[in-house]
Protein backbone atom coordinates (compact mmCIF):
# COMPACT_ATOMS: atom_id res chain seq x y z
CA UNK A 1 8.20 0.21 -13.65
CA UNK A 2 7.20 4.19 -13.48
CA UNK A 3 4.13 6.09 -11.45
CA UNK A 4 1.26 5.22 -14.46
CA UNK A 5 2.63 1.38 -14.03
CA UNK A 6 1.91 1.42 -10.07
CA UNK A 7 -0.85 3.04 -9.62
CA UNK A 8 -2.86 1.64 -12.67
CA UNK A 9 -2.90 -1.45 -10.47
CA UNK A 10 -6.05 -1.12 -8.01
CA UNK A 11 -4.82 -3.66 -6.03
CA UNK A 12 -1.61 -1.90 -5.52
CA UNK A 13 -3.16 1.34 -4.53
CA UNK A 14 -5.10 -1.07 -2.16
CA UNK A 15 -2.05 -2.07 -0.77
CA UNK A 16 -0.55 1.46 -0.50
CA UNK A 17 -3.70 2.77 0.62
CA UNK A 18 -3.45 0.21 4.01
CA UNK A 19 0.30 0.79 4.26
CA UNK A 20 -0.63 4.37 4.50
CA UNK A 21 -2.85 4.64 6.89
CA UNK A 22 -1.77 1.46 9.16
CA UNK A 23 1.96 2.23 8.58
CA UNK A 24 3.58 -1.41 9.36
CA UNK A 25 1.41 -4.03 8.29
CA UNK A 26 2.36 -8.10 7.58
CA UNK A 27 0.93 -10.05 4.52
CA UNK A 28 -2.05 -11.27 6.35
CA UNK A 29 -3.37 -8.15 7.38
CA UNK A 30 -3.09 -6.95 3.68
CA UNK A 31 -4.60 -9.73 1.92
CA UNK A 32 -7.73 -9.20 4.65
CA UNK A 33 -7.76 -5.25 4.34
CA UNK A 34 -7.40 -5.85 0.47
CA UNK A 35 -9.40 -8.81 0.13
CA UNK A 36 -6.86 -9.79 -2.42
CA UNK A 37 -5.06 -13.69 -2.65
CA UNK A 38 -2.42 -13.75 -0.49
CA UNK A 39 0.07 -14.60 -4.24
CA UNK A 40 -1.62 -11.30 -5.55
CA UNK A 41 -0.27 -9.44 -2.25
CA UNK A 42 2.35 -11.14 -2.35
CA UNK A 43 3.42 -10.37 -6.29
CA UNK A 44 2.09 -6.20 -5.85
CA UNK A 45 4.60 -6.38 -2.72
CA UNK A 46 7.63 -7.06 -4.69
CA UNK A 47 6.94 -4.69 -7.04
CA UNK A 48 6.47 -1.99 -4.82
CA UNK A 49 9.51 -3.24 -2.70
CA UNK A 50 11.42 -3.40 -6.43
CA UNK A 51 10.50 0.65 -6.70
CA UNK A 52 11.80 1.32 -3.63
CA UNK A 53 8.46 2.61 -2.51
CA UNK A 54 8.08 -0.26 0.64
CA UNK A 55 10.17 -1.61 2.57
CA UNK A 56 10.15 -4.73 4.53
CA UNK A 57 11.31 -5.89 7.72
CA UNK A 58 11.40 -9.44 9.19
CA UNK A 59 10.93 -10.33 12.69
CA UNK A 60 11.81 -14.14 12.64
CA UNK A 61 8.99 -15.96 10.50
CA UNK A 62 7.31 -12.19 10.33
CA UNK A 63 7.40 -10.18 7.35
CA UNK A 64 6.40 -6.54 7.78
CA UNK A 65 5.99 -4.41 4.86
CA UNK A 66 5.93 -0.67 5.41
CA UNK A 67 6.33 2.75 2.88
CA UNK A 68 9.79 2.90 2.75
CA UNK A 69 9.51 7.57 3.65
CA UNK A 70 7.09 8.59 6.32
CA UNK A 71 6.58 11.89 5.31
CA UNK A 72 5.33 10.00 1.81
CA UNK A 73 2.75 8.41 3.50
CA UNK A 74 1.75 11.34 5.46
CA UNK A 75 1.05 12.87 1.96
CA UNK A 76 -0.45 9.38 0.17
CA UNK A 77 -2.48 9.87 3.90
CA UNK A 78 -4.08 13.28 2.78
CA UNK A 79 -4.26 12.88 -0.93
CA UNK A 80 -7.02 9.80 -0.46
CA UNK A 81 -8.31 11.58 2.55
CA UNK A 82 -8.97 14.77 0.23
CA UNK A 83 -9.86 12.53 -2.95
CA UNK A 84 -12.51 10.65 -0.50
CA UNK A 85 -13.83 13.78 0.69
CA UNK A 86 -14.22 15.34 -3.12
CA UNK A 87 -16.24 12.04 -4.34
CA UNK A 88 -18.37 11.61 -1.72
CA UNK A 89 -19.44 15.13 -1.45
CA UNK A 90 -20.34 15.14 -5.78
CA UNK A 91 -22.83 12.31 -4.89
């Protein structure tokens, strides 16, 4: 899986968008900041876990995914934030 492969996904740049901006986040909070299927989360996860772009960390029954280099989200962070602020200002 390359860049073109994630990101053609919308529900995976959901997911990265969240994990961006919320930083740790478990499955529950994704699939109702998403309002993707929990399987759908679930699937995008592993693929983005598979990448190496999140990571996940387990507190007992608690699975918390995160991206896997801060200063990666800072930038995901301000490309959206830039991105929102270009679209919204055309309209």
């Amino acid at each position: 899986m390359d860049l073109e492969d994630v990101m053609s996904s919308r529900g995976r740049a959901r997911i990265i968008k969240v994990l961006a901006f919320e930083g740790e986040v478990n499955i529950s909070k994704l699939v109702k900041s998403t309002g993707l299927s929990y399987p759908t989360v679930c699937s995008h996860l592993a693929k983005l876990k598979e990448i190496g772009l999140v990571d996940e960390v387990s507190y007992g029954r608690v699975r918390i995914f995160r991206i896997r280099d801060r200063e990666l989200a800072t930038l995901i962070r301000q490309v959206i934030t830039k991105l929102e602020k270009i679209t919204s200002s055309e309209t």
